[in-house]
N, C-alpha and C. Protein backbone atom coordinates (compact mmCIF):
# COMPACT_ATOMS: atom_id res chain seq x y z
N UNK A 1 0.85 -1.18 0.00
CA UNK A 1 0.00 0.00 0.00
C UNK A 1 0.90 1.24 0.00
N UNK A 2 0.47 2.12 -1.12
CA UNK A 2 1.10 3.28 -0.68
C UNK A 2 0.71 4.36 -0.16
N UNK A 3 1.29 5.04 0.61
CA UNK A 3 0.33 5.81 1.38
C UNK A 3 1.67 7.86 0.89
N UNK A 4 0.63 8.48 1.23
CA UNK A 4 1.15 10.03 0.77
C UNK A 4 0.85 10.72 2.46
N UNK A 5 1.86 11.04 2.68
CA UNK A 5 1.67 12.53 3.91
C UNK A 5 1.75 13.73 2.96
N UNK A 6 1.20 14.71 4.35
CA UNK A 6 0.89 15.94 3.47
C UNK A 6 1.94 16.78 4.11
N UNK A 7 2.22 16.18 5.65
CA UNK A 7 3.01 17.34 6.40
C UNK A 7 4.08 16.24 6.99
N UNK A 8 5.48 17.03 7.56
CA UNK A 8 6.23 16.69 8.50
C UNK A 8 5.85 15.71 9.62
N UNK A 9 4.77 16.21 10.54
CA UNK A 9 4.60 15.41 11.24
C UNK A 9 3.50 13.74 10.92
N UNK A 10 3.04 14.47 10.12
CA UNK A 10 2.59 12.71 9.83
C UNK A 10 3.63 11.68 8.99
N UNK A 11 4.63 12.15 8.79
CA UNK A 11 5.99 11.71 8.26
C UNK A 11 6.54 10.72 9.43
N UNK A 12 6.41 12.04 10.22
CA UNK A 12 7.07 11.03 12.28
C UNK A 12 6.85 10.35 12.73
N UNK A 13 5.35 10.60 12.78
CA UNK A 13 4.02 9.28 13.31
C UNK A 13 4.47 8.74 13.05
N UNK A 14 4.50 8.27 11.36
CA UNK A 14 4.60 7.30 10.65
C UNK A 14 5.65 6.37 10.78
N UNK A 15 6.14 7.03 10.65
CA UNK A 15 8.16 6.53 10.98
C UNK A 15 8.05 6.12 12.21
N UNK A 16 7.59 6.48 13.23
CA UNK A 16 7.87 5.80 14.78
C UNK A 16 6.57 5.11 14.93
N UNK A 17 5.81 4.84 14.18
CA UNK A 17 5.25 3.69 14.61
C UNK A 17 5.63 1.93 13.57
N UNK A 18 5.84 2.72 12.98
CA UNK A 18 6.49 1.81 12.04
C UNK A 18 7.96 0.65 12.89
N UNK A 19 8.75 1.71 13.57
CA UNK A 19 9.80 1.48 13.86
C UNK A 19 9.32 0.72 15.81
N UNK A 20 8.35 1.04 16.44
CA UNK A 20 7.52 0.74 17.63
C UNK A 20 7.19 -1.04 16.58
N UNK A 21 6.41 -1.14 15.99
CA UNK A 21 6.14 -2.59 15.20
C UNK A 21 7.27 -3.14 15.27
N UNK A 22 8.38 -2.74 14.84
CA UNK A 22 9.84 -3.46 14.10
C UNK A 22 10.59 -4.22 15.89
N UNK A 23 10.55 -3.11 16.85
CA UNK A 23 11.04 -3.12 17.75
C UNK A 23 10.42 -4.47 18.58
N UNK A 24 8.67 -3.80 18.80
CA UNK A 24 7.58 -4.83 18.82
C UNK A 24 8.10 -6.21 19.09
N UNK A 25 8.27 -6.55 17.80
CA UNK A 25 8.10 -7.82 16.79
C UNK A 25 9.46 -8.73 17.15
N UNK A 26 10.82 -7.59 17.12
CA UNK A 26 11.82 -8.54 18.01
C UNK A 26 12.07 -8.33 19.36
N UNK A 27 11.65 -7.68 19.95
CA UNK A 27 12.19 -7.72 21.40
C UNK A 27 11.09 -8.08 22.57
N UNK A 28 9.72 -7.92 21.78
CA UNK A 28 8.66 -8.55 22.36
C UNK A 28 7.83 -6.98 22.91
N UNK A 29 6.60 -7.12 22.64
CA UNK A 29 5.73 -6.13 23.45
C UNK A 29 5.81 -5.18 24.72
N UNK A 30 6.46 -5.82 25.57
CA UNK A 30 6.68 -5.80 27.07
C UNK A 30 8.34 -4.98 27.57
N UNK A 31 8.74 -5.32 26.16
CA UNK A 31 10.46 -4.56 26.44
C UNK A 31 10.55 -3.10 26.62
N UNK A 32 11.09 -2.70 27.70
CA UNK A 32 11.14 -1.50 27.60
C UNK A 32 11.50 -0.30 26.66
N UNK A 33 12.53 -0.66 25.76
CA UNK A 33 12.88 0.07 24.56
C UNK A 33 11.38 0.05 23.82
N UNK A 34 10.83 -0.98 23.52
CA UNK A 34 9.29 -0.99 22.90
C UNK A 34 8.56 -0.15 23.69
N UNK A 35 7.80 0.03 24.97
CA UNK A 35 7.24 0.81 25.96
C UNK A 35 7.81 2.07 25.65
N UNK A 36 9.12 2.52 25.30
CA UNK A 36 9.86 4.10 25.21
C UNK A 36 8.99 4.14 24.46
N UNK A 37 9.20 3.36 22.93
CA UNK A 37 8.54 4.10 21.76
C UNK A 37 7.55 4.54 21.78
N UNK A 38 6.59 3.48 22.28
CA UNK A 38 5.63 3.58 22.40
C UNK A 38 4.85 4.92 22.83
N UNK A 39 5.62 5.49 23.95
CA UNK A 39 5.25 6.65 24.98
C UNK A 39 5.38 7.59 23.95
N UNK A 40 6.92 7.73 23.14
CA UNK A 40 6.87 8.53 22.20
C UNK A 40 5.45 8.81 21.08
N UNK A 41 5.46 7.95 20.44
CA UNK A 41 4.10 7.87 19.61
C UNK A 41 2.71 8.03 20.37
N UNK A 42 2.83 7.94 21.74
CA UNK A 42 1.54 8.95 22.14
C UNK A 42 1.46 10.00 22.14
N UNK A 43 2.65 10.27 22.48
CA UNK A 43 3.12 11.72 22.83
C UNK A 43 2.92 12.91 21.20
N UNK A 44 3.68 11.85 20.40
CA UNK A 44 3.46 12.41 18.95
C UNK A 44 2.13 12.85 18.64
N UNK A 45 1.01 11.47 18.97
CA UNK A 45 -0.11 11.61 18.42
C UNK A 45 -1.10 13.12 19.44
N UNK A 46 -0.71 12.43 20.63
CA UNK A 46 -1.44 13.77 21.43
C UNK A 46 -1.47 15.17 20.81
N UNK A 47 0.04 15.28 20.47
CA UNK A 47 0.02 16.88 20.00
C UNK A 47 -0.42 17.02 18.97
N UNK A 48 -0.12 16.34 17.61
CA UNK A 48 -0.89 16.55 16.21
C UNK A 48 -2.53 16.86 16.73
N UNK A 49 -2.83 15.51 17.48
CA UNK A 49 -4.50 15.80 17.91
C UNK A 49 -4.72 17.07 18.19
N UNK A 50 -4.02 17.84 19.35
CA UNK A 50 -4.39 19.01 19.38
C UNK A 50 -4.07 20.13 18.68
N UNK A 51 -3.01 19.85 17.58
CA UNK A 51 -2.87 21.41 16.79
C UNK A 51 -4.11 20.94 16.07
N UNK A 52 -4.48 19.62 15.22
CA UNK A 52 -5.26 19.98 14.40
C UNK A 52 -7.23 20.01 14.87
């Protein structure tokens, strides 16, 4: 699937959740490096939510 962003930050999302899956997938759900990302990509999503 290909997908188009329009802005920077849905570029980021994208990229760190992408990279949260990858992490995911080898180190297991529960790993803390996975949990960082994770926090990150809320954190990401929170703010987009509220500018837009």
């Amino acid at each position: 699937m290909i997908e188009f962003f329009t802005d920077e930050k849905d570029v980021e999302i994208e990229l760190t959740r992408h990279y949260m899956i990858e992490v995911g997938l080898e180190y297991g759900l529960t790993h803390p490096y996975t949990i960082e990302i994770s926090k990150k990509l809320d954190e990401l999503l929170n703010n987009f939510s509220w500018i837009k």
